[in-house]
Protein backbone atom coordinates (compact mmCIF):
# COMPACT_ATOMS: atom_id res chain seq x y z
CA UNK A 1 0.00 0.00 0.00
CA UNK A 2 1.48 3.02 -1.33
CA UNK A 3 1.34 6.11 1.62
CA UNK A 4 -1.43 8.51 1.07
CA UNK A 5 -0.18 12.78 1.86
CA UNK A 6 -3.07 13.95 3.86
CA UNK A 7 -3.54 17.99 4.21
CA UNK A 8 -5.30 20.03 6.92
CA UNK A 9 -6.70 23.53 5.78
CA UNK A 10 -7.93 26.16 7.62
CA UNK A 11 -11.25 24.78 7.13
CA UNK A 12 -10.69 21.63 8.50
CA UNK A 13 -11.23 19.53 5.40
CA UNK A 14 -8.98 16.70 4.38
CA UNK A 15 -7.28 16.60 1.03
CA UNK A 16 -5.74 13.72 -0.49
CA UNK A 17 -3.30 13.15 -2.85
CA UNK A 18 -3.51 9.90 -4.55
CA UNK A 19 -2.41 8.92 -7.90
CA UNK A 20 -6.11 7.45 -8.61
CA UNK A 21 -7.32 10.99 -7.52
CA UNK A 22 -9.41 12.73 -10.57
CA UNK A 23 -7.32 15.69 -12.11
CA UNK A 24 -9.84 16.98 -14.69
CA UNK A 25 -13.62 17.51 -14.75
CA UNK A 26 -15.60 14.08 -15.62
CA UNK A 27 -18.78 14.78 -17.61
CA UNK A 28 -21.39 11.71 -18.58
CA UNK A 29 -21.65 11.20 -22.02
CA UNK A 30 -24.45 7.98 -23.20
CA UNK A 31 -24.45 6.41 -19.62
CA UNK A 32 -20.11 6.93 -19.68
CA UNK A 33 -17.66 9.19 -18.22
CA UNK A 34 -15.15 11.26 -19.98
CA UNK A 35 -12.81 14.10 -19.68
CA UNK A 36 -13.54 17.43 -20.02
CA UNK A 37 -12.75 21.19 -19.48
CA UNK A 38 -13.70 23.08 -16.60
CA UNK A 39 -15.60 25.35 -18.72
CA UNK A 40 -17.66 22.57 -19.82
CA UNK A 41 -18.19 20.94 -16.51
CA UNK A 42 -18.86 24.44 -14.82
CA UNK A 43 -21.54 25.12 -17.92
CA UNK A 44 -23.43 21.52 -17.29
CA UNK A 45 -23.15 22.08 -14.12
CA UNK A 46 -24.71 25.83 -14.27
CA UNK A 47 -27.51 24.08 -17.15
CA UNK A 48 -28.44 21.51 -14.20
CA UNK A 49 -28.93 24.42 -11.65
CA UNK A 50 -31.39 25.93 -13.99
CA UNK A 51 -32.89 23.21 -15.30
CA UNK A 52 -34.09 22.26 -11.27
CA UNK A 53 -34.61 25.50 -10.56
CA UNK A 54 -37.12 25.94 -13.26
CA UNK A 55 -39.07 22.83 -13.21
CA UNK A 56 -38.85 22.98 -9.44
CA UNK A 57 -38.26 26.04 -8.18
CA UNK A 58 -35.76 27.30 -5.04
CA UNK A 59 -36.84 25.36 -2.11
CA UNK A 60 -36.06 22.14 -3.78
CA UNK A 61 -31.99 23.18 -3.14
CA UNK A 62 -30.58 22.80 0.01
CA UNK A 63 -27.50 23.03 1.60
CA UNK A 64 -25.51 21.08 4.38
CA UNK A 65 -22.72 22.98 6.36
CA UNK A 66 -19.51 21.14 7.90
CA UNK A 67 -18.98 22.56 11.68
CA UNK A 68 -15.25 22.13 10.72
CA UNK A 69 -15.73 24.85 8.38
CA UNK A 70 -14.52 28.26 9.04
CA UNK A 71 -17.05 30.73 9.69
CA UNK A 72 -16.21 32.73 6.29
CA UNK A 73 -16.79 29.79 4.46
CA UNK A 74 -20.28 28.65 6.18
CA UNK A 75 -20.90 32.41 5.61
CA UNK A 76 -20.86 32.56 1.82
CA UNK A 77 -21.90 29.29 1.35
CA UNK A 78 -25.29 30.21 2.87
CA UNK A 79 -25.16 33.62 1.24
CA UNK A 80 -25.13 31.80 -2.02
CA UNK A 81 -27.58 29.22 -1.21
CA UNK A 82 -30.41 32.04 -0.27
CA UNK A 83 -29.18 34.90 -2.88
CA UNK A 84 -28.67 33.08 -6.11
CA UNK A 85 -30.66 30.26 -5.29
CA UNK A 86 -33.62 31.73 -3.12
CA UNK A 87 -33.59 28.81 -0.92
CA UNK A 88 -34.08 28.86 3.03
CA UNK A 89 -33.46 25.23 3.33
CA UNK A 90 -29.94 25.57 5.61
CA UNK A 91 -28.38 23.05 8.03
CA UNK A 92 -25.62 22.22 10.01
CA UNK A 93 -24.23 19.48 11.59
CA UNK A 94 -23.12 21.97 14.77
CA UNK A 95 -26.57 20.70 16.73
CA UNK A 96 -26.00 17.36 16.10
């Protein structure tokens, strides 16, 4: 078993650096994965936002915050979640 660097940020989250770890953006293609650039995984990604958001509207987002996380990050997250998304539907792990 090869060793495996682990690193610590500020917001408590993990990162790994394994060879087998994804380097690029995976899209589906026909039930497959491939490769592809960040501006086409961002852009899917942005077309699936919208796509939810109109057939479903806001409150069917949510978003989960880590308690680990620093208090800017939780911050904006939840900023974005209720500002470009118009959702309410925040939680935390803190009061668990």
């Amino acid at each position: 078993m090869r060793p495996v660097k682990v690193a610590l940020d500020t917001g408590g989250v993990l990162h790994m650096a394994k060879r087998e770890r994804l380097t690029v953006p995976m899209v589906r293609d026909n039930g497959g994965l491939r490769e592809a650039t960040w501006d086409e995984a961002l852009s899917r990604a942005a077309t699936g936002f919208s796509r939810v958001l109109d057939q479903h509207g806001p409150q069917a987002f949510g978003m989960f915050s880590c308690s680990k996380a620093t208090n800017e990050m939780n911050y904006i997250a939840q900023k974005f979640i209720r500002t470009v998304v118009g959702s309410n539907n925040i939680d935390s792990c803190n009061r668990t």
